[in-house]
Each structure stands twice: as C-alpha cells, then as structure tokens.
Protein backbone atom coordinates (compact mmCIF):
# COMPACT_ATOMS: atom_id res chain seq x y z
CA UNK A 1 28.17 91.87 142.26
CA UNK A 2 28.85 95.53 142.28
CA UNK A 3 32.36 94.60 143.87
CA UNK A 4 33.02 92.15 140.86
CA UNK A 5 32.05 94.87 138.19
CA UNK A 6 34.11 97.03 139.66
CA UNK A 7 37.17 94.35 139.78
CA UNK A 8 36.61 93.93 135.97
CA UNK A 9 36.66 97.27 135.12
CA UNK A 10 39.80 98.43 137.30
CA UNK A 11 41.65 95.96 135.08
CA UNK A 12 40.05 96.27 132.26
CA UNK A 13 39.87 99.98 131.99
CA UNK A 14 43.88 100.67 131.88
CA UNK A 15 44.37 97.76 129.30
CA UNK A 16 42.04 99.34 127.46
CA UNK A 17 44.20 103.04 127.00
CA UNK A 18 47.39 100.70 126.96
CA UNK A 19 46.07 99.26 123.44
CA UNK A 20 44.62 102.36 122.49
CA UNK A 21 48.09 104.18 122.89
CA UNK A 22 50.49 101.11 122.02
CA UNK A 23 48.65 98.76 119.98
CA UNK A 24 46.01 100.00 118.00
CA UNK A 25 48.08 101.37 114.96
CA UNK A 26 49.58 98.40 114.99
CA UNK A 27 46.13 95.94 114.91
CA UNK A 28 43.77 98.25 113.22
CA UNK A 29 46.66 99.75 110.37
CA UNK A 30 44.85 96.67 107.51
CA UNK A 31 41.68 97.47 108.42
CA UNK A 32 42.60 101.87 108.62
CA UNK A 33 45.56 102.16 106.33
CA UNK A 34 45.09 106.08 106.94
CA UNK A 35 44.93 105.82 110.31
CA UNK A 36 46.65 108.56 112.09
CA UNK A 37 50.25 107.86 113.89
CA UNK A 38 49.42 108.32 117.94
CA UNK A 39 51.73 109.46 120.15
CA UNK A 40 52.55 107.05 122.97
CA UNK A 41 52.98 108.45 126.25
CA UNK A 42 56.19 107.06 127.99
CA UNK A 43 55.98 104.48 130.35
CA UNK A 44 52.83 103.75 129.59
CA UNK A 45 53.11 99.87 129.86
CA UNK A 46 54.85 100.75 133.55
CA UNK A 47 52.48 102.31 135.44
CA UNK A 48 49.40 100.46 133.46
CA UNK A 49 51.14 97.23 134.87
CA UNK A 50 51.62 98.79 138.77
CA UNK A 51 48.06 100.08 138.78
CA UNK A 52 46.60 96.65 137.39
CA UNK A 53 49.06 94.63 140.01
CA UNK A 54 47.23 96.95 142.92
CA UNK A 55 43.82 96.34 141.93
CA UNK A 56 44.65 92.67 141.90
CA UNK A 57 45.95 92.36 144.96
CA UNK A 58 43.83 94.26 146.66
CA UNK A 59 41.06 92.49 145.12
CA UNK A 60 42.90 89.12 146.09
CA UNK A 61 43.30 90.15 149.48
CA UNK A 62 47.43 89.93 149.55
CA UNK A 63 47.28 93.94 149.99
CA UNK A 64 44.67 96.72 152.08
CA UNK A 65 43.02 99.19 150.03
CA UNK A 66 44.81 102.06 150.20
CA UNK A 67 42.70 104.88 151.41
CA UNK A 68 44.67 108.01 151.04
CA UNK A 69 43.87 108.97 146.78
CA UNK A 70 47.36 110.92 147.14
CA UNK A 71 49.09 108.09 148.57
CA UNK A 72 47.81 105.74 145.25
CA UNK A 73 49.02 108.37 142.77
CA UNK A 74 51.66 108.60 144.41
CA UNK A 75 52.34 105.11 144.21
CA UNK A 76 51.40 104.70 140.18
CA UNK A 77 52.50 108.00 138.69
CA UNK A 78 56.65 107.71 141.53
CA UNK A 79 58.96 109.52 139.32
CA UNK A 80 62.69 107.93 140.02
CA UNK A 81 61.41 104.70 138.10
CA UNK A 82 58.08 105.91 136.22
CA UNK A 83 59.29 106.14 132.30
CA UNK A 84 62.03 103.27 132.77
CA UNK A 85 61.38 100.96 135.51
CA UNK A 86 61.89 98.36 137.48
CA UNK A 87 57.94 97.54 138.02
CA UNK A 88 57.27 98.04 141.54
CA UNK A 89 54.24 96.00 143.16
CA UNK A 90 52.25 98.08 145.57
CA UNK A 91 53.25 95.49 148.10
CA UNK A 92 56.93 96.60 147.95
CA UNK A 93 56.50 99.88 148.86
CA UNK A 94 53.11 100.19 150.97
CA UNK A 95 54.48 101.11 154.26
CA UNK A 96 57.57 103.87 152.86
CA UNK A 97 54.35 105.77 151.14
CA UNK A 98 52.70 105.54 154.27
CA UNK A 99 55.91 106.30 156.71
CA UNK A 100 59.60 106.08 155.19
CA UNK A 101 62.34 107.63 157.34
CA UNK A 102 65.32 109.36 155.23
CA UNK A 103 69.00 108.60 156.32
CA UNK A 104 72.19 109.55 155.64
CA UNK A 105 73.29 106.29 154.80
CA UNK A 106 70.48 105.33 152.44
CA UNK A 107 71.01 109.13 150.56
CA UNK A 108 74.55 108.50 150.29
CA UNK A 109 73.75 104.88 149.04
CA UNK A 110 71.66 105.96 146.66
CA UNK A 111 73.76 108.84 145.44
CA UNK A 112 76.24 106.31 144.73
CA UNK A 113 74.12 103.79 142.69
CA UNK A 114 72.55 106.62 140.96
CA UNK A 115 76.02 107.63 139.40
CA UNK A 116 76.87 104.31 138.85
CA UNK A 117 73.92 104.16 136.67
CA UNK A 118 74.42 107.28 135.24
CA UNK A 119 77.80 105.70 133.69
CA UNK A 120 75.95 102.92 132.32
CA UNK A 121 73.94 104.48 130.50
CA UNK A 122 76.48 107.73 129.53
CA UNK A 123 79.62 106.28 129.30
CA UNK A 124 79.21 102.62 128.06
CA UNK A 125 76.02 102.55 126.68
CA UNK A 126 75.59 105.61 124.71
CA UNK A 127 79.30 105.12 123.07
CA UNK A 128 77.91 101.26 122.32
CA UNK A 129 75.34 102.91 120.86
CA UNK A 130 77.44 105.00 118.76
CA UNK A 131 79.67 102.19 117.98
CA UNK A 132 77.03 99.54 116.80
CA UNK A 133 75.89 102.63 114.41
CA UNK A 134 79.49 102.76 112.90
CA UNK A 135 80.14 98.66 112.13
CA UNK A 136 76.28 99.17 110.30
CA UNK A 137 77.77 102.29 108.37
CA UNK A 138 80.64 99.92 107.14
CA UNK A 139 80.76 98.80 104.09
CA UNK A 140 82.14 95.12 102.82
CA UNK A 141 80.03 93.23 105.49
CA UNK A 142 81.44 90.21 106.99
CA UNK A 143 80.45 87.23 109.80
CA UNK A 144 83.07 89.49 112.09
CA UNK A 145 81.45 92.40 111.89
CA UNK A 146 78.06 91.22 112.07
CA UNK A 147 78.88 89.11 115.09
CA UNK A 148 80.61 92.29 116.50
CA UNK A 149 77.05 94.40 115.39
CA UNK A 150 74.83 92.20 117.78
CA UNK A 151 77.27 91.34 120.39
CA UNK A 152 77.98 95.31 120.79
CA UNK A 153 73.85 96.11 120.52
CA UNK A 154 73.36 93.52 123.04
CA UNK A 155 76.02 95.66 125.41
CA UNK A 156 74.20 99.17 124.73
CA UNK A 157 71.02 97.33 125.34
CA UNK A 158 72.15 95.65 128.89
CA UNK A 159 73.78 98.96 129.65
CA UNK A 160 71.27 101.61 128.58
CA UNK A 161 68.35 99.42 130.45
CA UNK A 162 69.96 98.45 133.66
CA UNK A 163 71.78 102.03 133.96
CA UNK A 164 67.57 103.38 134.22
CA UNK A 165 66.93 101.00 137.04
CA UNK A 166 70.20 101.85 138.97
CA UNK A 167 69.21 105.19 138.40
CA UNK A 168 65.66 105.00 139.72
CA UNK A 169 66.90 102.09 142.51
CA UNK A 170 69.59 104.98 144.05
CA UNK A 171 66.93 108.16 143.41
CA UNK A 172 63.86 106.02 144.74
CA UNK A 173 66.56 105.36 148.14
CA UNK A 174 67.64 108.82 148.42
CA UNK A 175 63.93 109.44 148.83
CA UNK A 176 63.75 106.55 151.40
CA UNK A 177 62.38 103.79 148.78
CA UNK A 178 63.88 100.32 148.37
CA UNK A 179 62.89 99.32 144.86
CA UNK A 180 63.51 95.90 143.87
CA UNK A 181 66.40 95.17 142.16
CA UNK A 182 65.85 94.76 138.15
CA UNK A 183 69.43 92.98 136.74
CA UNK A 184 71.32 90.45 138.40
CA UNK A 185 74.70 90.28 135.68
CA UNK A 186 72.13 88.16 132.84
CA UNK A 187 75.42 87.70 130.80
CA UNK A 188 76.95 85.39 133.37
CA UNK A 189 74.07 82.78 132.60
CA UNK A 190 74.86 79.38 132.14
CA UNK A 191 71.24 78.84 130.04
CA UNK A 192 68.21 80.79 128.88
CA UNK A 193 66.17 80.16 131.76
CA UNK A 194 69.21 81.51 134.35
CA UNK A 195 69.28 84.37 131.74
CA UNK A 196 65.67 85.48 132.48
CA UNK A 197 66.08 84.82 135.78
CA UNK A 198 68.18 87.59 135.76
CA UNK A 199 67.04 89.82 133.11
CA UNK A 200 64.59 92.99 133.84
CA UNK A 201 63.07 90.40 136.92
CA UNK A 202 60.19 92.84 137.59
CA UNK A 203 58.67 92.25 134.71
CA UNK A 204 59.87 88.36 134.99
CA UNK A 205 57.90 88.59 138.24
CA UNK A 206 54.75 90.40 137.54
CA UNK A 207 54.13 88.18 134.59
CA UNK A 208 54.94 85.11 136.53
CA UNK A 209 52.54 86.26 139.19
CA UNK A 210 49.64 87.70 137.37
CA UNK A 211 49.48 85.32 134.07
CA UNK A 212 51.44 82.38 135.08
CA UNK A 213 50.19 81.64 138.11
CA UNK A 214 46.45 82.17 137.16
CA UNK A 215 47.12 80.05 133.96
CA UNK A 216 47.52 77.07 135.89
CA UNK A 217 51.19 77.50 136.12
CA UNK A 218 52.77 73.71 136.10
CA UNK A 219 49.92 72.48 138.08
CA UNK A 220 47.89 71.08 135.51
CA UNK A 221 50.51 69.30 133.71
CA UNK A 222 53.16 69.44 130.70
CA UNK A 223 51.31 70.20 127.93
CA UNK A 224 48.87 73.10 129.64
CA UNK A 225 52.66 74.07 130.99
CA UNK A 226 54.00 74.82 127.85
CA UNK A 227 50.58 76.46 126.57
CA UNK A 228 50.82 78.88 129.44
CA UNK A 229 54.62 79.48 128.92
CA UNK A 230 53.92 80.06 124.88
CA UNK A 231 51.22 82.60 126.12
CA UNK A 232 53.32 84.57 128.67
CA UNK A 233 55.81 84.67 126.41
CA UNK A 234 53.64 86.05 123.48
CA UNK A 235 52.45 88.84 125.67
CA UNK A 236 55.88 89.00 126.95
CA UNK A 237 57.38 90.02 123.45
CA UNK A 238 53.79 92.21 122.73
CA UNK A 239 54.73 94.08 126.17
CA UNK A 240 58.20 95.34 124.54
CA UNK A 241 56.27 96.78 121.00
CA UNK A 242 53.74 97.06 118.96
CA UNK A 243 56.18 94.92 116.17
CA UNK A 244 56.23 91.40 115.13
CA UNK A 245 59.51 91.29 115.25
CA UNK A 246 58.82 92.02 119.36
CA UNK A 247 56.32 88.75 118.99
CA UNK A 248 58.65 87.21 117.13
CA UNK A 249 61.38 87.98 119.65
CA UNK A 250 58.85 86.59 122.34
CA UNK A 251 57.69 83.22 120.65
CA UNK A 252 61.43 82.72 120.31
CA UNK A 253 62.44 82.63 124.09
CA UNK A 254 59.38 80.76 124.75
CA UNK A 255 60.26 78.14 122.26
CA UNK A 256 63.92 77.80 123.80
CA UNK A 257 62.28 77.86 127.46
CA UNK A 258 59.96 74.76 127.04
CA UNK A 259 63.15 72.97 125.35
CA UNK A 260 65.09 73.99 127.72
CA UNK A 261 62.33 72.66 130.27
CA UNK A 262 61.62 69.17 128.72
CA UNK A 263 65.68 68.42 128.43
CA UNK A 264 67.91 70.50 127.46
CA UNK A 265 68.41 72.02 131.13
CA UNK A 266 69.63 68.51 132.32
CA UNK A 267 72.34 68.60 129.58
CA UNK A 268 73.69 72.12 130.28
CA UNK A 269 73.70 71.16 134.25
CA UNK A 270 76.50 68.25 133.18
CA UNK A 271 77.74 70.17 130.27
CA UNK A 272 81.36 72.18 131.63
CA UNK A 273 80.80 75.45 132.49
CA UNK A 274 82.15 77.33 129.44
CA UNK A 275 80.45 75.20 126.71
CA UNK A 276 76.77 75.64 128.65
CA UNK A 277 77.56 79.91 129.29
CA UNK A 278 78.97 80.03 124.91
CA UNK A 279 75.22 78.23 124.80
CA UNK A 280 73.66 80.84 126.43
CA UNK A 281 75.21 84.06 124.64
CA UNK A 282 75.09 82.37 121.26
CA UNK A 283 71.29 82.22 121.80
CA UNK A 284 70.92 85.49 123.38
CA UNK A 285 72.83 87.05 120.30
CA UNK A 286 70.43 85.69 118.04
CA UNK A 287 67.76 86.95 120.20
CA UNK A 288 68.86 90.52 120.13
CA UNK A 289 68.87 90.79 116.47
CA UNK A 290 65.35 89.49 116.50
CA UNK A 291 64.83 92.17 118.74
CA UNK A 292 67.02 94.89 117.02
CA UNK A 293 65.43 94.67 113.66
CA UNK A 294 61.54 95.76 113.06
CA UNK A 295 61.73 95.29 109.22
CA UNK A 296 61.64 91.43 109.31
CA UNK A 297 63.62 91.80 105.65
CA UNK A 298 66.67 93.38 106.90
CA UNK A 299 66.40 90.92 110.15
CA UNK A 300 66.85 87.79 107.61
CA UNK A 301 69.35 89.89 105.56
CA UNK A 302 71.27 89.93 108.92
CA UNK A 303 71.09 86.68 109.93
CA UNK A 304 71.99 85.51 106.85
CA UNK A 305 75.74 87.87 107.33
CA UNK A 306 75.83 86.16 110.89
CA UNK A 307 76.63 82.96 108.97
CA UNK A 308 78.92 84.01 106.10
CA UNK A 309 76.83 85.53 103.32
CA UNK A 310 79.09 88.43 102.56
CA UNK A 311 82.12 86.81 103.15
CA UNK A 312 84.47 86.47 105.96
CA UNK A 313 87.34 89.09 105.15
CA UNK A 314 87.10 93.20 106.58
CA UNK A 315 89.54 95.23 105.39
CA UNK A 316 92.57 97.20 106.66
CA UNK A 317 90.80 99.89 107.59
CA UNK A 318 88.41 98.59 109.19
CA UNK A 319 90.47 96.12 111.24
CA UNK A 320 92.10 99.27 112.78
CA UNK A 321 88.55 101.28 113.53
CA UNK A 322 87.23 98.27 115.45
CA UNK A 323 90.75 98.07 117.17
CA UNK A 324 90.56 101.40 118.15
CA UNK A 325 87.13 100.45 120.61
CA UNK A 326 88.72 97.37 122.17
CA UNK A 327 89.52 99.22 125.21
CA UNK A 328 85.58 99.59 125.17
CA UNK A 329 84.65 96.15 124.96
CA UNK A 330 86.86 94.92 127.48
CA UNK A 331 85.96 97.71 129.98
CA UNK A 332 82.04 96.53 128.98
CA UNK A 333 82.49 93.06 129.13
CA UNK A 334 84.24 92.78 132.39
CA UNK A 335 81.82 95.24 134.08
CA UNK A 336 78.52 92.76 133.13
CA UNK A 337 80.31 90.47 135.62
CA UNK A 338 80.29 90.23 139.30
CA UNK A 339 84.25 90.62 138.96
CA UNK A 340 84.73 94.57 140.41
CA UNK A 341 81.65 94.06 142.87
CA UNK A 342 83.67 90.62 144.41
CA UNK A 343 86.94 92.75 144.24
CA UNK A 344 85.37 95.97 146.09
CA UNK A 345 83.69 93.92 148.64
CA UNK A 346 86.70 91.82 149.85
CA UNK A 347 88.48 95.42 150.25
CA UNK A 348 85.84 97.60 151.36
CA UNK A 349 87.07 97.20 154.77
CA UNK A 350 90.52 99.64 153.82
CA UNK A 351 90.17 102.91 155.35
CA UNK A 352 91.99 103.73 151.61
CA UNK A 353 88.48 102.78 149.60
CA UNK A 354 86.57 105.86 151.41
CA UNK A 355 88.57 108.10 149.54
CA UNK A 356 88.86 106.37 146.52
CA UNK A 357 84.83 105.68 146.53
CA UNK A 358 84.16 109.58 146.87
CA UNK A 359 86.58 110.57 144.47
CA UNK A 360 85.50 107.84 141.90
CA UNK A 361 81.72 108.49 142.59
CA UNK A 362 82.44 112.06 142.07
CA UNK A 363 85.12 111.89 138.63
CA UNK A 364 82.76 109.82 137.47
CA UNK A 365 79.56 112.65 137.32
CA UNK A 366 82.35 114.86 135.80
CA UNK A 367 82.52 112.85 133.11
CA UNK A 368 79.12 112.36 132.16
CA UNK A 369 78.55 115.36 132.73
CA UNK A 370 81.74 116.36 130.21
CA UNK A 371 80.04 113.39 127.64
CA UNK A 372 76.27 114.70 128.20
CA UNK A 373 77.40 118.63 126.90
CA UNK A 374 79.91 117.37 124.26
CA UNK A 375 77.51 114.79 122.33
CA UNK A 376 74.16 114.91 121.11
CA UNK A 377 73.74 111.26 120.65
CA UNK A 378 71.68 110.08 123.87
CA UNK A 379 68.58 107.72 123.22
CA UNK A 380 66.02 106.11 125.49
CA UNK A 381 65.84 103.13 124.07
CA UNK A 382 62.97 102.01 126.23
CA UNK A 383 60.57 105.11 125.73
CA UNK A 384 58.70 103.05 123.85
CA UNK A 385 57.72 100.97 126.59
C-alpha cells in the first residue's frame, strides 16, 4: 500500500507544480480576474515529463531504481537538452550516467551537429523570424502574402525547434550521451500521420507510451480508438500552452488523425506522390496559424486573408522586398529535405570532404557568431514550454 501511495504521489506531485506554473492563470483567470501573472520556469513541461516517465517505469518494472540521488538529478535537471529538448526517457540514457566513455570521434561528432544546429536556429531561423515580422508589418494584405506569412512561420518554427535538439543531440555526445533523435525532415511527409511521425518524436513517443498505451490504445476498438486519440491530442495541444488556440491547435490534428485513420490514409497511399505531400503542407499551414495566433480574433482575421479577403494584388514594392529573401527560402526549403544529407553521404568517402567539412563546420560558427553580435533579434520560441 505504502508502495502504491508513493507511486501516486511521484506522479502526481510534479503535475501538480506543472499546473501551478503553466496552467493555473490560465484555468483560475474567471474565477481570479486579479490573479497575479506567474513566472514560468523554462522547461518546465521537459523535465516534469522525464521525471514522471522514471517513476513510471520504474514503478512498471521496464527500468531499476536508480540508487545514486546525484545520478537522478543528474538525469532530470542534464543541461545540453533541459530548456529545449528532445525528452529523454531514463531508459535511454541509464547506463552513460552510470559509465559513458568520451571519444574523439563522438566529441568531434557532436561538435559538428552542434554547429549545424547552431545555423538553424541563427542563420535560417532567426532571419525567418525577422522576415515573417516584415510581410505582417506590410500593409495592403493579400492571399500571397498571407500564404507567404505562414509558410515562412512554419520555416522559423521547424528551424528554431529542431536547431535546439541538434544542439543538445551534438552537446549531450560531446559529453558521451546519445540522445534520441527529435526531427526526421516532417516537411517531406506524404500525410499528417507521416508528419507526426516525424515531428518533435520524443514527445510523439512519451505520449504514445504513457497515455496511449494505458488508454487502451487500438485494443479496445474504433470508437474507444478515436476517444483516446481525441484525448492525447487535447493534452497534446495543452502540453505546448496555456492558450486555446494551443487546444485548438491540438483538437485540430486529432480531428485530421482519426480521418486520416478511418480512410483518408488509403487514398493518399494511391494518390501520386505530389498531390498526397501538397495535402500534407496545405494542412500543416493551416495548422501553424492555429498555432501562431493566441487571440482567436486575429487567427479568423487571418484565415479569412488565406482565402482572398483583402484581395489578391501586392504592390511594386512589395513584390521586390519579398524578392529580395528568395535566396532565403530556397536555401530553407531545400535544407528541410534529405537532399544535402543524400549528397554528402554518397561523397563522404573523398579525401577532399575532410577539408571542406572542417572549414564549413568552422565558417559556419563565424557566422553566427558575426549574426549573434550584429542583431538583437534572437527568440526562444519554445521557453514557454
């Protein structure tokens, strides 16, 4: 009994600061309207999740009880991918916190991948970012330039979110940690399930595994299916904000996921390739805005832009400002693809690509470095989280 109490509350106890610190202005703002703002502590939602995964499984028996109390914070409070993830299950790391050996190949390897991610997130996504704020300073709206709005904020998003992991993937192997990995090129997907297949999977995975699963999955039929997918995906979109246009953005994907589910998978597996993956970022437009846009107003105000409100026309001026960043949006779209990582593997073999690797690796910190001390626009997008 004293075993089971103590199950409850290990769970129970972080949920309870995670609401405290995320949720309860939110919830308790009709009831309080003078409620105080509180200040979220970053990451919050990441470690809460890694230290209720542990107490699961070592409740469940799929991990030991970890006896060393430095080893455990350790494990909950691991800088590289604390504020920003991916999630890492206690599982996937037990034995480096225990014993992890330090090469040269794995520091190197992670040096790499933690520049690579540093250019995500410096070069591409922060001038996204600046971009996307530019077509919403514009005036004489139009369906090109809102298109352009959420296709570019999708970009910074992608870009900002999976440059963190790479970063905290190649810091947590410098250190002799193999983190999972969190983005698999999601804009390649052919539907919306593929998508989240390959979108931030560590938190695909943990809810899978610890509401999912213990829902009933698909084991107890369709229709207690589809409840259990509406409810992950409700938590799902609660996870990313204490907003209901995060719930919204949730219920939305969990809709499309249980259509996609009863039929419309079938149709996109005969459909030809380009009409299912125009399917796919269509809907996964859409779904950014939902996720861009707290006030709900402004959202519909948007939408309504998306298909032709304001007109159709930009002017001159315009045209040549949004010219200007094509460069950008090639350079952004082609690196969301496998292309360069197909290319650099099929030549990685040429004594040539040493030098070129170190020198690129290294031109590349010079410039984020160079765009770090010469701008003061850099968000975290995900402190929230």
């Amino acid at each position: 009994v004293i075993g089971r109490i103590s199950y409850i509350l290990s769970v129970f106890v972080p949920f309870v600061f995670l609401f405290y610190y995320k949720y309860s202005t939110f919830f308790l703002h009709g009831i309080m309207p003078d409620m105080p703002e509180i200040t979220l502590p970053i990451g919050i939602s990441f470690y809460t999740f890694q230290l209720v995964s542990y107490c699961i499984d070592v409740h469940y028996g799929r991990a030991a009880r970890q006896k060393k109390l430095v080893n455990l914070i350790a494990y909950v409070t691991l800088f590289p991918q604390l504020i920003a993830g991916p999630i890492v299950r206690y599982t996937q790391i037990e034995q480096e916190l225990a014993d992890r050996y330090i090469s040269e190949e794995d520091f190197a390897q992670g040096s790499v991948r933690f520049v690579i991610g540093l250019a995500k997130k410096v070069l591409l996504a922060n001038v996204l970012g600046e971009f996307t704020q530019e077509i919403a300073g514009m005036t004489g709206e139009s369906v090109i330039l809102a298109w352009l709005y959420a296709a570019t904020a999708a970009m910074q998003i992608y870009y900002d979110f999976s440059g963190y992991s790479d970063m905290a993937i190649g810091l947590g192997r410098m250190f002799g940690f193999h983190f999972p990995e969190n983005f698999r090129y999601p804009y390649t997907s052919r539907s919306v399930t593929e998508f989240w297949r390959r979108w931030h999977i560590s938190l695909g995975s943990w809810f899978r595994e610890y509401v999912y699963i213990p829902l009933g999955g698909n084991r107890k039929g369709l229709y207690r299916q589809i409840i259990n997918i509406a409810v992950v995906w409700f938590l799902t979109g609660l996870w990313h904000g204490a907003s209901w246009n995060f719930i919204l953005w949730g219920l939305y994907f969990g809709v499309l996921l249980m259509i996609e589910k009863l039929f419309m998978l079938k149709v996109l597996k005969k459909a030809p390739a380009i009409i299912s993956h125009i399917y796919s970022i269509i809907i996964i437009l859409f779904g950014w805005v939902l996720f861009y846009f707290e006030n709900l107003n402004e959202m519909g105000i948007f939408l309504a832009r998306m298909f032709g409100s304001d007109g159709f026309m930009m002017s001159g001026d315009i045209s040549v400002k949004i010219i200007s960043y094509i460069p950008l949006l090639i350079v952004s779209a082609i690196t969301s693809t496998p292309l360069i990582s197909k290319l650099y593997h099929k030549i990685k073999s040429k004594p040539i690509l040493y030098v070129i690797d170190n020198a690129g690796c290294v031109l590349a910190l010079l410039l984020c470095t160079a765009a770090l001390v010469s701008s003061d626009y850099n968000p975290f997008l995900y402190y929230k989280f």
